[in-house]
Protein backbone atom coordinates (compact mmCIF):
# COMPACT_ATOMS: atom_id res chain seq x y z
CA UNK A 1 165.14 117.92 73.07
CA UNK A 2 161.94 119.27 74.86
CA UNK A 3 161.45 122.78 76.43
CA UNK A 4 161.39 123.40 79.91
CA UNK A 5 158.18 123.15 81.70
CA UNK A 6 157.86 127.29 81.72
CA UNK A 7 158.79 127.67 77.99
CA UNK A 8 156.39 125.41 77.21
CA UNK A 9 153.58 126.71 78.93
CA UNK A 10 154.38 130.37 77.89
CA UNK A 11 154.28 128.98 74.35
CA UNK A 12 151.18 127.88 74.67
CA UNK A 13 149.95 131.08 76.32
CA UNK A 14 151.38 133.08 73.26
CA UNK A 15 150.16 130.29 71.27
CA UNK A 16 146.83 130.54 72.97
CA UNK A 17 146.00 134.62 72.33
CA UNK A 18 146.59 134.16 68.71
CA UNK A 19 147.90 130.88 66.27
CA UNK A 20 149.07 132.08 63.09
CA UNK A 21 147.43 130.15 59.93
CA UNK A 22 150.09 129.03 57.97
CA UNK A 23 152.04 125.79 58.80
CA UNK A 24 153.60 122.81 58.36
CA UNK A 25 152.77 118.70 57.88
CA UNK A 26 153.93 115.59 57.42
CA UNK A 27 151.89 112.51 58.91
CA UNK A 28 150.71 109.02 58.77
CA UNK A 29 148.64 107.25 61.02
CA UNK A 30 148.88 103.63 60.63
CA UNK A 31 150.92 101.04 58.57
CA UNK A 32 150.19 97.17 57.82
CA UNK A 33 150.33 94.40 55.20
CA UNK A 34 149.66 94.73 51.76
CA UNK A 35 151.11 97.20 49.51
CA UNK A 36 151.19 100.19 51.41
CA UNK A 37 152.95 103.17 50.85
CA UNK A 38 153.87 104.27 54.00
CA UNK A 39 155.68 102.90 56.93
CA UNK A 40 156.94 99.54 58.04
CA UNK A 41 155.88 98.63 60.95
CA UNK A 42 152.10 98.84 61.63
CA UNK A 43 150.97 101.16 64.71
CA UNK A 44 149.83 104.77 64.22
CA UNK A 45 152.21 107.21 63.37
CA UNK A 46 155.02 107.75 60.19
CA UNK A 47 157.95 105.97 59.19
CA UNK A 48 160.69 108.43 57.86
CA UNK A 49 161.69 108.36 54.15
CA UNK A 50 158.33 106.68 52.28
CA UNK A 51 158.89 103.14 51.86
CA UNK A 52 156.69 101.44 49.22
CA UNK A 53 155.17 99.22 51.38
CA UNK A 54 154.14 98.10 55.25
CA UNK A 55 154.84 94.95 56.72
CA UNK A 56 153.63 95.49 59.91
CA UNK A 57 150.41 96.23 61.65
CA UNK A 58 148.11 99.22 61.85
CA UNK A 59 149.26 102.44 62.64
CA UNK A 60 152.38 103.87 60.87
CA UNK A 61 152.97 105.27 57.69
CA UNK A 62 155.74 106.88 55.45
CA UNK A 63 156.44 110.61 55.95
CA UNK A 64 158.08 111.34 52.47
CA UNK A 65 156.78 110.21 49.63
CA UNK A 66 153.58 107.97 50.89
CA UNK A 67 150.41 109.43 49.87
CA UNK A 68 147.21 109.93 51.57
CA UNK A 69 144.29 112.46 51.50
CA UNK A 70 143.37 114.86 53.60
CA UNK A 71 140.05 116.83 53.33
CA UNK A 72 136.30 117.67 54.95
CA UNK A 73 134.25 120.60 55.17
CA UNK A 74 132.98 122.83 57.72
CA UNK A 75 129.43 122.91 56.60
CA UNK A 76 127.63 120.66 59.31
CA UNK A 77 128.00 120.25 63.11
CA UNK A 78 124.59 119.82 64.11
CA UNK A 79 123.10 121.40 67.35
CA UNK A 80 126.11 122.20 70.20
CA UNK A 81 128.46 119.47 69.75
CA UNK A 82 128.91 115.83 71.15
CA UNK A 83 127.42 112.85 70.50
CA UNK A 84 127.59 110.26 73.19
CA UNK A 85 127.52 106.64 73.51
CA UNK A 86 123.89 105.17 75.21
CA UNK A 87 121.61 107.32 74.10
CA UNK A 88 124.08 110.43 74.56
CA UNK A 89 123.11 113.08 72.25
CA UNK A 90 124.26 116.62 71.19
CA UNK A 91 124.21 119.36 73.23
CA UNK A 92 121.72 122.20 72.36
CA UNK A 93 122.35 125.65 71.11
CA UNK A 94 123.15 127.90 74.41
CA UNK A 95 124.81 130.94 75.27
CA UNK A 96 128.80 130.40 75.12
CA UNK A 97 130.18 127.76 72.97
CA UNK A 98 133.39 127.71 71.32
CA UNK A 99 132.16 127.75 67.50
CA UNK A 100 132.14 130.82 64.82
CA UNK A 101 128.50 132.11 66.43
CA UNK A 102 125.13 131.20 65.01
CA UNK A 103 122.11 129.44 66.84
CA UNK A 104 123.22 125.78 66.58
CA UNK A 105 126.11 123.44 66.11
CA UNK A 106 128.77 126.10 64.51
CA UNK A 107 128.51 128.62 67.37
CA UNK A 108 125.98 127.11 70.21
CA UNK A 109 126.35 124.61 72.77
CA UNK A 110 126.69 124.46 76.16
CA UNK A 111 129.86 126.31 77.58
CA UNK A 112 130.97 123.76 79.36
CA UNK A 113 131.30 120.03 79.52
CA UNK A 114 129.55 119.09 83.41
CA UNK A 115 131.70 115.90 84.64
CA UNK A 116 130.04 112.98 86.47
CA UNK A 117 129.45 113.02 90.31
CA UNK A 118 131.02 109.55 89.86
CA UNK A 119 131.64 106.74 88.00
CA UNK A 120 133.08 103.23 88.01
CA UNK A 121 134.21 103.09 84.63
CA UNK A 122 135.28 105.40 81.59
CA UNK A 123 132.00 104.85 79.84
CA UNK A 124 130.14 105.83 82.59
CA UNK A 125 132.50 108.71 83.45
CA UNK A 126 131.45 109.54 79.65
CA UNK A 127 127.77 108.51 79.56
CA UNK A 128 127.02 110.45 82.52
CA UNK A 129 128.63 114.06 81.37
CA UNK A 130 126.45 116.74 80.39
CA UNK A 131 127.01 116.84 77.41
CA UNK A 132 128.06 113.04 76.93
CA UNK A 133 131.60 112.22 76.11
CA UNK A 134 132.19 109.11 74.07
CA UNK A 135 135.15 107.24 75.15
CA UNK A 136 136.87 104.75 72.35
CA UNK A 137 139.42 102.12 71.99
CA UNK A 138 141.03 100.90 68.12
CA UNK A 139 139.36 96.98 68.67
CA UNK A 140 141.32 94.47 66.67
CA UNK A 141 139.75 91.18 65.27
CA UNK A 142 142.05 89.06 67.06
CA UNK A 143 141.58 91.24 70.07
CA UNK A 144 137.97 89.88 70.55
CA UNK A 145 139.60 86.34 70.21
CA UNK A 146 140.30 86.61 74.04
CA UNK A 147 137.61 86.99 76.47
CA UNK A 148 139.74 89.66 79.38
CA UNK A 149 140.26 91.97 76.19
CA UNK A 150 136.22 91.57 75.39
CA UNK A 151 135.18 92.28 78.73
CA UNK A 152 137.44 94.94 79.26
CA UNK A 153 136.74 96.79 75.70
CA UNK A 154 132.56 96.70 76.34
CA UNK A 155 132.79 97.72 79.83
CA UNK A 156 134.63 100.99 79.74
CA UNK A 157 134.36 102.05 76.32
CA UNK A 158 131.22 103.31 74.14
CA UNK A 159 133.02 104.01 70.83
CA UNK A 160 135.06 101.40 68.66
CA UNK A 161 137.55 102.26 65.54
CA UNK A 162 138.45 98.84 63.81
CA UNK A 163 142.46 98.76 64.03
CA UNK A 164 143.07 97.55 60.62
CA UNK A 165 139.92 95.94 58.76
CA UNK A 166 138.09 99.00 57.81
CA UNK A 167 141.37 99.89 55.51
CA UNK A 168 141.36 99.65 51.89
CA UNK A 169 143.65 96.79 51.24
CA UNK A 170 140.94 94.77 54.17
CA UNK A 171 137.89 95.71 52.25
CA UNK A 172 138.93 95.54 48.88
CA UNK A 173 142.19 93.81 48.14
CA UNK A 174 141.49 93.20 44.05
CA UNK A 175 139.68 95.89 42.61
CA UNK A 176 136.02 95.99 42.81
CA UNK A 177 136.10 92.72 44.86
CA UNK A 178 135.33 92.93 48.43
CA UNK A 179 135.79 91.15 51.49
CA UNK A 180 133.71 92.22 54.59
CA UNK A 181 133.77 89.85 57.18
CA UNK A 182 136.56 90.54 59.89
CA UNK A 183 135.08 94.45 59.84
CA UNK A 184 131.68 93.18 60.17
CA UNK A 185 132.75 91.45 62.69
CA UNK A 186 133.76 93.97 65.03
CA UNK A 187 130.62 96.35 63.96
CA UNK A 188 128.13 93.69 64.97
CA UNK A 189 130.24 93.01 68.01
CA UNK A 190 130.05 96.54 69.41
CA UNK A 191 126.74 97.09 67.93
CA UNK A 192 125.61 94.11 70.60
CA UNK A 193 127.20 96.25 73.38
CA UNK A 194 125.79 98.92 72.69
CA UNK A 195 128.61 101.04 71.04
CA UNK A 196 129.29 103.91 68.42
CA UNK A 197 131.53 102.36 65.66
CA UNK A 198 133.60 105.12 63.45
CA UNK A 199 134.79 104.28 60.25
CA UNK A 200 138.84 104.35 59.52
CA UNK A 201 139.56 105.07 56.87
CA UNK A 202 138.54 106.06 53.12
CA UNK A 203 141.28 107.69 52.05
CA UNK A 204 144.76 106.89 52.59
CA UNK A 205 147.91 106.63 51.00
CA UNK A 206 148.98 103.58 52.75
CA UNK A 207 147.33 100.24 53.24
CA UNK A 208 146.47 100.16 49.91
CA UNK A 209 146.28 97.04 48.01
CA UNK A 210 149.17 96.82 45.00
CA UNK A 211 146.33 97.47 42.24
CA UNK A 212 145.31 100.74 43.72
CA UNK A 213 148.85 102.02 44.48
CA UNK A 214 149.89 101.58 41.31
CA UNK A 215 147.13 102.80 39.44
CA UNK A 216 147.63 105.50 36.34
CA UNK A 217 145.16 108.23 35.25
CA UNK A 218 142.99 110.36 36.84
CA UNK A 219 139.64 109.31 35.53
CA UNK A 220 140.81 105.75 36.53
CA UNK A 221 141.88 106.90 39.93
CA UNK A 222 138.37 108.70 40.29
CA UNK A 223 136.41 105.76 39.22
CA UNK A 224 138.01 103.87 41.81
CA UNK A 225 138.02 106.35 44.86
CA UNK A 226 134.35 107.04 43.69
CA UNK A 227 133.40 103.08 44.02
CA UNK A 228 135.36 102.08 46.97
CA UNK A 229 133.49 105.19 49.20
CA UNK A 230 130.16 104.41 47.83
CA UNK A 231 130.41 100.26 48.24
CA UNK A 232 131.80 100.55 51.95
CA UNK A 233 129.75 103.73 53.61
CA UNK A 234 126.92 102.28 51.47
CA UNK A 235 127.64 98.46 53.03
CA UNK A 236 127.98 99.80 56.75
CA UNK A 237 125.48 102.29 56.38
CA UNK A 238 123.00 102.61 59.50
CA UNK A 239 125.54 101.02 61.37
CA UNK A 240 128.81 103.15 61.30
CA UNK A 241 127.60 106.85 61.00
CA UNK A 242 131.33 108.69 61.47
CA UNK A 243 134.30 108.41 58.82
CA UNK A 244 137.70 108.98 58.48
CA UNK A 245 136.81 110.10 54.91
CA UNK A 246 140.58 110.94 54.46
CA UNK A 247 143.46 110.12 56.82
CA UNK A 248 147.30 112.08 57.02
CA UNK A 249 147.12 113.84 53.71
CA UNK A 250 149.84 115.90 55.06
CA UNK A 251 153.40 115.68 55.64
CA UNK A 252 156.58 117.63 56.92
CA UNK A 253 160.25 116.83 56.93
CA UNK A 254 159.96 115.06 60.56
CA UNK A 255 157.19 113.28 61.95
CA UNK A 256 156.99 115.66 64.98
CA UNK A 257 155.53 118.52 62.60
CA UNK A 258 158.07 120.39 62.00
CA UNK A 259 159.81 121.25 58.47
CA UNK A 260 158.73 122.06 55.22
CA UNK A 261 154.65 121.40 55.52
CA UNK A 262 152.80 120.49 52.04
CA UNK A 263 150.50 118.02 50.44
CA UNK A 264 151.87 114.16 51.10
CA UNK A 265 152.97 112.55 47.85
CA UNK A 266 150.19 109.54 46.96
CA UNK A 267 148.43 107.91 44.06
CA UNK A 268 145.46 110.56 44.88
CA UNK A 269 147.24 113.80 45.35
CA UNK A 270 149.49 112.32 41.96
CA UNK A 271 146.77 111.39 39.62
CA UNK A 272 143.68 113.58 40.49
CA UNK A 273 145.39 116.76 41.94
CA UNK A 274 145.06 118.42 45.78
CA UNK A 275 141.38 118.24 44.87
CA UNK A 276 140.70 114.97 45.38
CA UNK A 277 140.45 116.02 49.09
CA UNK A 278 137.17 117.94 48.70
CA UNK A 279 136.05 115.39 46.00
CA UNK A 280 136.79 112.66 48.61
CA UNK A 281 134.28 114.70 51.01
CA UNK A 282 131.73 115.40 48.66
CA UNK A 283 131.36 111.74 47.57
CA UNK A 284 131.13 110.68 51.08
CA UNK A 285 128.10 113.08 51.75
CA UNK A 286 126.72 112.04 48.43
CA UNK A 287 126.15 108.63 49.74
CA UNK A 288 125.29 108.94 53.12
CA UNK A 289 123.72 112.92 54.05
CA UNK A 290 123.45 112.31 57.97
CA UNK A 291 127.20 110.61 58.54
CA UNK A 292 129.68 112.75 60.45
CA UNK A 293 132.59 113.17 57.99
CA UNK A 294 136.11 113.63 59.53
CA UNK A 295 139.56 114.69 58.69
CA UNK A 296 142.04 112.61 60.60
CA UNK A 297 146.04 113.77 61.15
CA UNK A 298 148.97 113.34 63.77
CA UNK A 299 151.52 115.67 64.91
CA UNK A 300 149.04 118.26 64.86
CA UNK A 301 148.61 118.12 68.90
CA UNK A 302 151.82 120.84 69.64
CA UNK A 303 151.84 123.79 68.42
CA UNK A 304 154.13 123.34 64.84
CA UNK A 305 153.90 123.97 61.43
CA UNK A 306 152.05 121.07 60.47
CA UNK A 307 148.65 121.91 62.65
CA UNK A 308 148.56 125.77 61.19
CA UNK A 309 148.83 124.06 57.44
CA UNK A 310 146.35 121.79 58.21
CA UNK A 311 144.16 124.35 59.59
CA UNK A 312 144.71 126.39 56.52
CA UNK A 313 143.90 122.81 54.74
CA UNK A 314 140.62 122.82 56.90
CA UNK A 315 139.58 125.87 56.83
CA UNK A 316 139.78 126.66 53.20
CA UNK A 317 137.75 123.61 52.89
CA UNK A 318 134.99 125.22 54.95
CA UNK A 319 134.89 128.36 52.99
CA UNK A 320 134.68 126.66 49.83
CA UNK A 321 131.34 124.79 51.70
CA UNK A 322 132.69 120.55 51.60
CA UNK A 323 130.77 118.78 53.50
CA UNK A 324 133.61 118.37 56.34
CA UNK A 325 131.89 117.92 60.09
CA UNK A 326 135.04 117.79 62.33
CA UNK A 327 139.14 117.04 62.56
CA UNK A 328 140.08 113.96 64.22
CA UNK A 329 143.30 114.41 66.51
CA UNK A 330 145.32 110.99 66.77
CA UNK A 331 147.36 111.92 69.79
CA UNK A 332 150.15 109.37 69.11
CA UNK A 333 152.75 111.20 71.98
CA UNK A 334 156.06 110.27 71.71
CA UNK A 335 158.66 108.27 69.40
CA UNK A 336 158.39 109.23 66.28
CA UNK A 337 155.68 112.06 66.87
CA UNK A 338 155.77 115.18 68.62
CA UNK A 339 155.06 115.87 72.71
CA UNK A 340 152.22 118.15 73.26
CA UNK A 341 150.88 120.35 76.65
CA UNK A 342 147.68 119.67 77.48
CA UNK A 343 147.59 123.63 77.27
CA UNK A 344 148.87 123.26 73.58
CA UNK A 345 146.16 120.85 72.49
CA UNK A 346 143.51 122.89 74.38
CA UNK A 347 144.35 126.31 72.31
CA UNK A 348 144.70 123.70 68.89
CA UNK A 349 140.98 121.84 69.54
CA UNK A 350 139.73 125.62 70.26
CA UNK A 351 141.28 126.77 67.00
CA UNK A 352 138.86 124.00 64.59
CA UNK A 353 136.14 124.12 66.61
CA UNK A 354 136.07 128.08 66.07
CA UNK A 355 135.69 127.18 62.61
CA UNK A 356 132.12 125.37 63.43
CA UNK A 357 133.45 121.97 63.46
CA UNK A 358 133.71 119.12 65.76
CA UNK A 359 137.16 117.81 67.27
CA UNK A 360 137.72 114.55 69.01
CA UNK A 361 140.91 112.58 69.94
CA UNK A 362 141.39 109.78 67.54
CA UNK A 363 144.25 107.45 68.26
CA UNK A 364 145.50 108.11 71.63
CA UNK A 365 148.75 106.51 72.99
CA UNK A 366 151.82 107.58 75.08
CA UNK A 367 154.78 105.98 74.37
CA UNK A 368 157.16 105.57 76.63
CA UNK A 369 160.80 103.95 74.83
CA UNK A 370 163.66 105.02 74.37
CA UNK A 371 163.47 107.05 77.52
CA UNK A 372 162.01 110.17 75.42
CA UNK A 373 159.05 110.32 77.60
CA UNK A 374 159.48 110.16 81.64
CA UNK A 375 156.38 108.28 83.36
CA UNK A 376 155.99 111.49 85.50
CA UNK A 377 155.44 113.04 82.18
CA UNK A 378 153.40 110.07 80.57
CA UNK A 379 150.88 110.70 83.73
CA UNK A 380 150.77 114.60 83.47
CA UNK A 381 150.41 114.17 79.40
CA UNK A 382 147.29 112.28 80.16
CA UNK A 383 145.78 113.97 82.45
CA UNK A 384 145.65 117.35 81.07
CA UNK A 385 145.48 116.14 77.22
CA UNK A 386 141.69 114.49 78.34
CA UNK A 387 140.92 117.58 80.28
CA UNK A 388 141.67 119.62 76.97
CA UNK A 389 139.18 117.97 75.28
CA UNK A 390 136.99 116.84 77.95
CA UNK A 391 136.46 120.83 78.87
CA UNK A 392 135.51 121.84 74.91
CA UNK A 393 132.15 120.31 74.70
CA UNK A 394 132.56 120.30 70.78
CA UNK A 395 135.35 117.58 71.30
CA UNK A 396 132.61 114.64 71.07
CA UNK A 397 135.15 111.85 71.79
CA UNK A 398 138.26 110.35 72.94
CA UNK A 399 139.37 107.29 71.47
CA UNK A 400 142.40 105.68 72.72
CA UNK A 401 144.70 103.27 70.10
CA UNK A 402 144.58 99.70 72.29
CA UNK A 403 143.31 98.18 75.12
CA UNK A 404 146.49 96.79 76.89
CA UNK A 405 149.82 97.08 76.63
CA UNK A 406 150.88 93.81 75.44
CA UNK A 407 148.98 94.64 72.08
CA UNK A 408 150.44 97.59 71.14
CA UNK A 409 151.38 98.63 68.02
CA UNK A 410 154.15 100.38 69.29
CA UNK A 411 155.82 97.49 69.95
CA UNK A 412 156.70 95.94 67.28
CA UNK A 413 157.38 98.72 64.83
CA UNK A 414 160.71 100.55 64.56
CA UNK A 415 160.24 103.71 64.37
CA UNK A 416 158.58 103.47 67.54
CA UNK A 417 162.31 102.73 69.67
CA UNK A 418 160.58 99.93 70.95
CA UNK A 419 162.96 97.03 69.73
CA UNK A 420 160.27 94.67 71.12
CA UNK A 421 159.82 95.36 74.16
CA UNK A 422 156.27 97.52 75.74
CA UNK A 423 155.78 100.35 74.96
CA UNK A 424 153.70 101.10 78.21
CA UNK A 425 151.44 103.43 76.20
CA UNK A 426 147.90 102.34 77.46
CA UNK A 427 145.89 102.14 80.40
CA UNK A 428 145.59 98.64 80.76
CA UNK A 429 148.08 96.26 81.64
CA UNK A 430 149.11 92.44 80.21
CA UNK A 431 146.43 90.92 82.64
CA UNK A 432 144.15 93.83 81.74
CA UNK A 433 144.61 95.29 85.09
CA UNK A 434 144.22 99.09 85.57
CA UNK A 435 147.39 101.53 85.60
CA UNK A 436 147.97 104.74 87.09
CA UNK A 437 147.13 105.88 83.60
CA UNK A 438 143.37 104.32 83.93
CA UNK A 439 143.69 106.82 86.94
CA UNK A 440 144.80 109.86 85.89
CA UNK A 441 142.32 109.81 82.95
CA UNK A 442 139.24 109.25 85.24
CA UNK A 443 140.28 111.82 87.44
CA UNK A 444 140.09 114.29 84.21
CA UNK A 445 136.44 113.06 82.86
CA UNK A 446 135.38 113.45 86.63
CA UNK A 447 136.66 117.18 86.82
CA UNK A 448 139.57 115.95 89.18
């Protein structure tokens, strides 16, 4: 049942002037083939009660007992905040900024993002901020099968997060053996259109091939987290230069955020201990000392229990000095997941970037079955949840999970309400036409 408009907004004034630090979580991002332990469906959010594997596509996962990591550092965060696309680059120290204080990336940067004059697409809308925004879609291998979907991803996008072949059980489905060619693939397609690929992801509890789920023992589970973060980053190195080091290590009782937050059950978190979060992190920088190193959750948008335990999460991770850069904020609104206020994700991206860190949106949809969201609300959500981030100049990107609607996740996966049908939760429609969605988010990168 959602709050009315003024209760929510005066939560997120209250919410605003002071967030508590302890919390709640229980998440999952994105579910497929393969012996996953998450959800069923594929898509980017959580299945309820942890299933032991995931049929579907991309973006789902279990909310009790999967497994996945969580972890990161606040030690980097180079000058100001944001990289962009074409030649974007951060912004310099400066009076203002929204970080901890200090000279360069953990307290500088300019005050505010400066929008475009104009622009006739979302890259250039991003390209042409001061400081640069990069704008992202999730790019699927069959995706670039079809030439509308091509044309549309390269024109208005600068960032690209592979939907499902950067996962474990895509890169290495029998252990120590691995396959590269569908995610090389889309890295050496938006490298030749002159786009920022992110990696997604390292760590995860689902999506994993049956030999790593069911592995026993920490030194064994070590050996093999240690190899499979050193072979990939080490294989796309100089081409992919952000991670998803580890993805949804958190869970709470519903996948909106709320009940009973703690450390989600996996083969990680069972056989090496909540440590194999930092140890995730500090691998990561071992092999690669320049890459940006995220955290990525979802449900962690509104204010709830989950965000202030994963800020906890975060944060004691940046006083113990991992090598964590930033928090990536999936944005999955709607069925399963929570709702949030542009005014609630505003005061939750201040909250990590206060901490010295970078923020960006990482999976964005808006899905609109089973009635839970209203288009009038789908509209508003989009507006002001870009704004949010488009405002905070240490929130270096907004990546959105799809290119049309037809492709969706969302639609195929249960917990989504879908049954099938669209999900409406893009910008684009079937013949890769514009929506009022397209609209509304221009009209925030352009200060409208």
């Amino acid at each position: 049942m959602r709050s009315a408009p003024f209760t929510l907004l005066l939560s997120a004034f209250l919410f605003a002037a002071g967030c508590s630090d302890s919390g709640d979580g229980n998440g999952d991002e994105t579910t497929g083939s393969g012996s996953a332990t998450g959800g069923t469906g594929g898509g980017t959010t959580s299945a309820s009660s942890g299933a032991t594997s995931g049929s579907g596509g991309d973006a789902t996962s279990a909310s009790s007992g999967a497994t996945s990591g969580s972890g990161g550092d606040a030690t980097s965060a180079s000058s100001g905040a944001t990289s962009g696309s074409g030649g974007a680059t951060s912004a310099s120290s400066g009076a203002g900024g929204e970080g901890a204080g200090g000279s360069d990336g953990a307290g500088g940067g300019a005050s505010a993002r400066v929008p475009a004059a104009s622009a006739s697409t979302l890259r250039e809308a991003g390209e042409k901020a001061n400081p640069p925004i990069l704008i992202g879609a999730a790019i699927s291998g069959g995706g670039l099968g079809n030439n509308d979907y091509k044309r549309v991803a390269a024109a208005e996008h600068s960032y690209v997060t592979a939907e499902n072949e950067m996962k474990w059980d895509s890169l290495e489905p029998s252990a120590g053996n691995f396959s590269w060619g569908s995610a090389d693939n889309i890295v050496n397609w938006a490298r030749q259109n002159n786009m920022k690929v992110k990696g997604h992801t390292l760590v995860w509890h689902n999506q994993l091939p049956g030999w790593m789920s069911s592995m026993t023992g920490k030194d064994n589970v070590t050996a093999a987290m240690r190899r499979h973060i050193t072979q990939v980053m080490g294989h796309f190195k100089d081409r992919v230069d952000t991670w998803d080091v580890v993805n949804e290590a958190v869970q709470t009782d519903s996948d909106t955020g709320v009940g009973n937050p703690r450390m989600r059950p996996s083969v990680f978190l069972n056989q090496i201990g909540e440590n194999y979060i930092d140890l995730a992190f500090q691998i990561a920088r071992e092999q690669d000392p320049k890459a940006k190193l995220y955290y990525n959750d979802y449900s962690i948008d509104a204010r709830n229990a989950k965000v202030d335990f994963v800020y906890n999460m975060v944060k004691g991770m940046v006083d113990r000095g991992v090598p964590i850069d930033g928090v990536g904020f999936q944005m999955h609104i709607g069925p399963p997941n929570n709702e949030a206020t542009g005014a609630d994700v505003a005061a939750n991206l201040k909250r990590f970037t206060d901490l010295g860190l970078e923020v960006l949106i990482s999976e964005m949809d808006i899905n609109r079955c089973g009635g839970v969201v209203t288009a009038e609300e789908q509209l508003a959500y989009y507006h002001d949840i870009v704004e949010a981030c488009f405002k905070l100049p240490k929130c270096t990107g907004i990546t959105f999970w799809g290119i049309n609607d037809g492709r969706s996740w969302l639609n195929s996966w249960s917990g989504a309400l879908c049954n099938g049908q669209s999900s409406q939760s893009l910008l684009f429609n079937d013949q890769y036409g514009k929506k009022e969605t397209y609209n509304r988010v221009m009209n925030a990168l352009l200060g409208k």
